[in-house]
N, C-alpha and C. Protein backbone atom coordinates (compact mmCIF):
# COMPACT_ATOMS: atom_id res chain seq x y z
N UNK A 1 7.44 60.05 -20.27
CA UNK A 1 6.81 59.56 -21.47
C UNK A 1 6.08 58.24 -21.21
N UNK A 2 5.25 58.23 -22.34
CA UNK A 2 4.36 57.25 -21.96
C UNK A 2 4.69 56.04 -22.97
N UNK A 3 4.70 54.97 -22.35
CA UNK A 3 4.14 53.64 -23.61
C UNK A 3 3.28 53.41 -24.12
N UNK A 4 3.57 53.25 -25.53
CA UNK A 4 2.13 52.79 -26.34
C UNK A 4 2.03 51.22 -26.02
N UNK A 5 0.22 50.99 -26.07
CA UNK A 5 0.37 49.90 -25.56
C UNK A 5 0.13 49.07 -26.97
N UNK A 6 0.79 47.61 -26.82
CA UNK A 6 0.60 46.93 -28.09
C UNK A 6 -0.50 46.30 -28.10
N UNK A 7 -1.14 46.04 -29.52
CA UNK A 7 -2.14 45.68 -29.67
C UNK A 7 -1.62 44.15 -29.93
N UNK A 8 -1.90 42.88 -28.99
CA UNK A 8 -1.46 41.43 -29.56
C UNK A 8 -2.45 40.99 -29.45
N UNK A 9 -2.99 40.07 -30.42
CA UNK A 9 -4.45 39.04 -30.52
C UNK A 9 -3.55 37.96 -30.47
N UNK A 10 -4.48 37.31 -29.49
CA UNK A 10 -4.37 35.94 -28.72
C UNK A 10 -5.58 34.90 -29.74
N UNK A 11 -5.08 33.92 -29.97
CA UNK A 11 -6.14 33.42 -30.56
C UNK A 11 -6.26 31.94 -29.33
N UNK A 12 -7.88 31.29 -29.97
CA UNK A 12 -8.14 30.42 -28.42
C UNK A 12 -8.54 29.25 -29.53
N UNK A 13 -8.05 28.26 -30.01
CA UNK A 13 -8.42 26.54 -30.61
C UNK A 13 -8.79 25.81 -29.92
N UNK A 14 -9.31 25.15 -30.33
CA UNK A 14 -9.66 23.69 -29.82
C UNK A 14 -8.55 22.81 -30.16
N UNK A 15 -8.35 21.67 -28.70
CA UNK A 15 -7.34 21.22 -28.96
C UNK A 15 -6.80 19.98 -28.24
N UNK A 16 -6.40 19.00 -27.88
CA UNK A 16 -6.29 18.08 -27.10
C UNK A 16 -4.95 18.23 -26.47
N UNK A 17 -5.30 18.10 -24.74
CA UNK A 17 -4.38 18.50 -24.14
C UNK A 17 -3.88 17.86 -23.16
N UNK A 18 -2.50 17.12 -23.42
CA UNK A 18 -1.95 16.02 -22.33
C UNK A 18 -1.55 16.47 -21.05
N UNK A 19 -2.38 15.60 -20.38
CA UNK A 19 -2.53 15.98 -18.44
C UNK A 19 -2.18 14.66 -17.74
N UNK A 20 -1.26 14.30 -17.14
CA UNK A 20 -0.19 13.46 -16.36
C UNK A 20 -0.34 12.23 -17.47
N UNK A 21 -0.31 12.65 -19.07
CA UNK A 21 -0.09 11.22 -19.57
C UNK A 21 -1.36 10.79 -20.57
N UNK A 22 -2.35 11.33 -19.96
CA UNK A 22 -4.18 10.99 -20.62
C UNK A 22 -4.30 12.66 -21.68
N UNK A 23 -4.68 11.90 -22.62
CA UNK A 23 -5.24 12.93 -23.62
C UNK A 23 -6.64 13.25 -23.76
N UNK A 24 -7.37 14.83 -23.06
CA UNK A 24 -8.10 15.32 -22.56
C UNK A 24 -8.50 16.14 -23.95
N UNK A 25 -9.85 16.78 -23.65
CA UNK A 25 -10.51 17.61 -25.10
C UNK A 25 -10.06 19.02 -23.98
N UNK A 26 -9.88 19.75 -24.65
CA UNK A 26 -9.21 21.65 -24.13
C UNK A 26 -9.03 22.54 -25.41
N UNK A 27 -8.35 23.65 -24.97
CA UNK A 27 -8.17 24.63 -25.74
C UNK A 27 -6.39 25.09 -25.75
N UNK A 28 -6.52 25.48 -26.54
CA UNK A 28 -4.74 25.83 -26.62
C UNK A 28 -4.89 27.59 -26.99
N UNK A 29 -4.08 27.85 -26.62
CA UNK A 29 -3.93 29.53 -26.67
C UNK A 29 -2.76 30.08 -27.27
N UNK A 30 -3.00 30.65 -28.13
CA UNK A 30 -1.63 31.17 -29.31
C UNK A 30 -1.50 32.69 -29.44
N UNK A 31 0.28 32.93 -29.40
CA UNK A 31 0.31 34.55 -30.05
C UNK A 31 0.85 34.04 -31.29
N UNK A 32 0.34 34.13 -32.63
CA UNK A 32 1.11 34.17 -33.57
C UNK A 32 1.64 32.25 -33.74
N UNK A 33 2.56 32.38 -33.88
CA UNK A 33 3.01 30.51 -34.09
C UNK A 33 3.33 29.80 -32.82
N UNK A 34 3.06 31.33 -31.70
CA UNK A 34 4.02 30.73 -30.62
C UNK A 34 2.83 30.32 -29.18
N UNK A 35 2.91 29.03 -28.90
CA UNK A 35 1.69 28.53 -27.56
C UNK A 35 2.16 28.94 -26.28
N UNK A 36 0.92 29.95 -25.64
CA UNK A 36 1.57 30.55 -24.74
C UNK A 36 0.49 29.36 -23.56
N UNK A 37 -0.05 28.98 -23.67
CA UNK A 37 -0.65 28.14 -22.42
C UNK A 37 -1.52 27.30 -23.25
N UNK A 38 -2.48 25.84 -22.51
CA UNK A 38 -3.57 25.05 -22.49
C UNK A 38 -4.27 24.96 -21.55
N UNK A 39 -5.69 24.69 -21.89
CA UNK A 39 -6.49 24.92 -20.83
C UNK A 39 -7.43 23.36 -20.84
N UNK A 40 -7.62 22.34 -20.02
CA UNK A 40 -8.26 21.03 -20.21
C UNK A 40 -9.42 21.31 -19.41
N UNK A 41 -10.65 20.54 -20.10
CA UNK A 41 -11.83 20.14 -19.14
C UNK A 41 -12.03 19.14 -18.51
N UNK A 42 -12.04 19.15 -17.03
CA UNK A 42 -11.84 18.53 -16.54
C UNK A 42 -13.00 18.39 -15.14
N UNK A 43 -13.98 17.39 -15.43
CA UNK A 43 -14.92 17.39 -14.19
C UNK A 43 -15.76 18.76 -14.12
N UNK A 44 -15.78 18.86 -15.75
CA UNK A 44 -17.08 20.37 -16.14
C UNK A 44 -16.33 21.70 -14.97
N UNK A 45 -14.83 21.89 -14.57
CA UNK A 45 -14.48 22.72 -14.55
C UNK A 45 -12.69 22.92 -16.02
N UNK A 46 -12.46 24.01 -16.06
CA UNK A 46 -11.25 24.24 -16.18
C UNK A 46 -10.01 24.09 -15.65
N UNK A 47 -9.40 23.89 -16.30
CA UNK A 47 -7.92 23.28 -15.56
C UNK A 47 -6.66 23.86 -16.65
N UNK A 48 -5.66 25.10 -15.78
CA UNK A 48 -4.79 25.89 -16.55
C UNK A 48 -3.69 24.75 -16.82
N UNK A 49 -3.37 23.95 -17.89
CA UNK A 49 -2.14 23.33 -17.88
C UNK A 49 -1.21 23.53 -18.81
N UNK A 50 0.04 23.78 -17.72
CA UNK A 50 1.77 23.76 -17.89
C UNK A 50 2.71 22.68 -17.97
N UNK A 51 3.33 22.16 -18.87
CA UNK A 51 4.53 20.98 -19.13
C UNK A 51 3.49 19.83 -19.15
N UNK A 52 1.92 19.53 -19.03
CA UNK A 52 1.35 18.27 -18.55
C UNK A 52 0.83 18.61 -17.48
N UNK A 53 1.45 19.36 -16.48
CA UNK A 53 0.73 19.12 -15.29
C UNK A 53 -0.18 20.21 -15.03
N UNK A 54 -1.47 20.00 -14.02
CA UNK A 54 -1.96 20.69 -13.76
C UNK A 54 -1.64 22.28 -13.18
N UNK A 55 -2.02 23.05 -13.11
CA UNK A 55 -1.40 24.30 -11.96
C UNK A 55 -2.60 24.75 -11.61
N UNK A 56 -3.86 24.91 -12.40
CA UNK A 56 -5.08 25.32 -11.22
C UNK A 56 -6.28 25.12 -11.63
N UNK A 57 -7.17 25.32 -11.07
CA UNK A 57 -8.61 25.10 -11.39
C UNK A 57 -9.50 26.84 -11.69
N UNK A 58 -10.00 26.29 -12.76
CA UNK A 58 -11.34 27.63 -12.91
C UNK A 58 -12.73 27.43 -13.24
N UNK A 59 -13.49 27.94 -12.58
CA UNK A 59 -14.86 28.07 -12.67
C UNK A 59 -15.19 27.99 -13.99
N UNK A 60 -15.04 28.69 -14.83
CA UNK A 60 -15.44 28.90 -16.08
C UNK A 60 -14.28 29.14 -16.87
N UNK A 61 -14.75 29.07 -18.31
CA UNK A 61 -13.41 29.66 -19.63
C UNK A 61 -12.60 30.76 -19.19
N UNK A 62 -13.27 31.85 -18.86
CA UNK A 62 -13.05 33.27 -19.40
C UNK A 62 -11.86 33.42 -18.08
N UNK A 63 -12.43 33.12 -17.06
CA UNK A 63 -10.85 32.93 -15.23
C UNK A 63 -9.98 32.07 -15.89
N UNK A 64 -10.12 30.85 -16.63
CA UNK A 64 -8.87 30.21 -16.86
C UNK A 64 -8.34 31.04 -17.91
N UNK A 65 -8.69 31.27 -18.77
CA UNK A 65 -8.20 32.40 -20.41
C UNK A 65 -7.53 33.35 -19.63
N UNK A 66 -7.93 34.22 -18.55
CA UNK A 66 -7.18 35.29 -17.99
C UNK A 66 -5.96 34.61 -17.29
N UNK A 67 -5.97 33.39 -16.74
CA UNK A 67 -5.15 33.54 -15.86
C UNK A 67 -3.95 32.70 -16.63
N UNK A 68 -3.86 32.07 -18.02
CA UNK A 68 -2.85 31.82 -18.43
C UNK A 68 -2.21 33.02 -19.19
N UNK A 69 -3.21 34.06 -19.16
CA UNK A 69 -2.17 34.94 -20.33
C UNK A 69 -1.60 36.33 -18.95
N UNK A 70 -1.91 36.14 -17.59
CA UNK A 70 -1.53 36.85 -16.60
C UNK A 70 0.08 36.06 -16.61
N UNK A 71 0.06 35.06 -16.56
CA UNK A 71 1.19 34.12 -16.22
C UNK A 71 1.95 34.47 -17.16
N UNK A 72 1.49 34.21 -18.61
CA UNK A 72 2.24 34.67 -19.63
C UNK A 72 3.14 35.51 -19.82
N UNK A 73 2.28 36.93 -18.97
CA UNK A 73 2.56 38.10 -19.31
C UNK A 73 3.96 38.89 -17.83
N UNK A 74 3.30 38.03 -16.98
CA UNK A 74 4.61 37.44 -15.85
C UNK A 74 6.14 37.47 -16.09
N UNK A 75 5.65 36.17 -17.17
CA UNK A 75 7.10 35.63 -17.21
C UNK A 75 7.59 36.19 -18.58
N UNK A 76 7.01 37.07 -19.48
CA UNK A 76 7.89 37.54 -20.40
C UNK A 76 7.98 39.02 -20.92
């Protein structure tokens, strides 16, 4: 048998996002009430950030958007 797959909308805000301490302009990423990642601009690239700290760099929105909700989807 097969799984149905669920339909979850992710929504993407604008949002200010603390990176080792400095409050940066970014986006925050939500299922519902619950923040599953932030994403800061940083030096006109992307930057995926976890607890404050950095974890990686992306070219554009759409590689960092994928790669926090890959992580997401990882760990739960």
């Amino acid at each position: 048998m097969r799984k149905k797959d669920k339909k979850i909308e992710i929504q993407i805000s604008d949002a200010q996002v603390e990176v080792n301490g400095a409050q940066l302009s970014g986006y925050q990423l939500t299922i519902g009430k619950k923040v599953i990642g932030q994403i800061a601009e940083i030096d006109e690239k992307y930057a995926a950030v976890k607890n404050g700290d950095v974890v990686d760099f992306h070219k554009n929105l759409e590689a960092a958007v994928e790669a926090v909700i890959e992580a997401y989807n990882l760990n739960n």
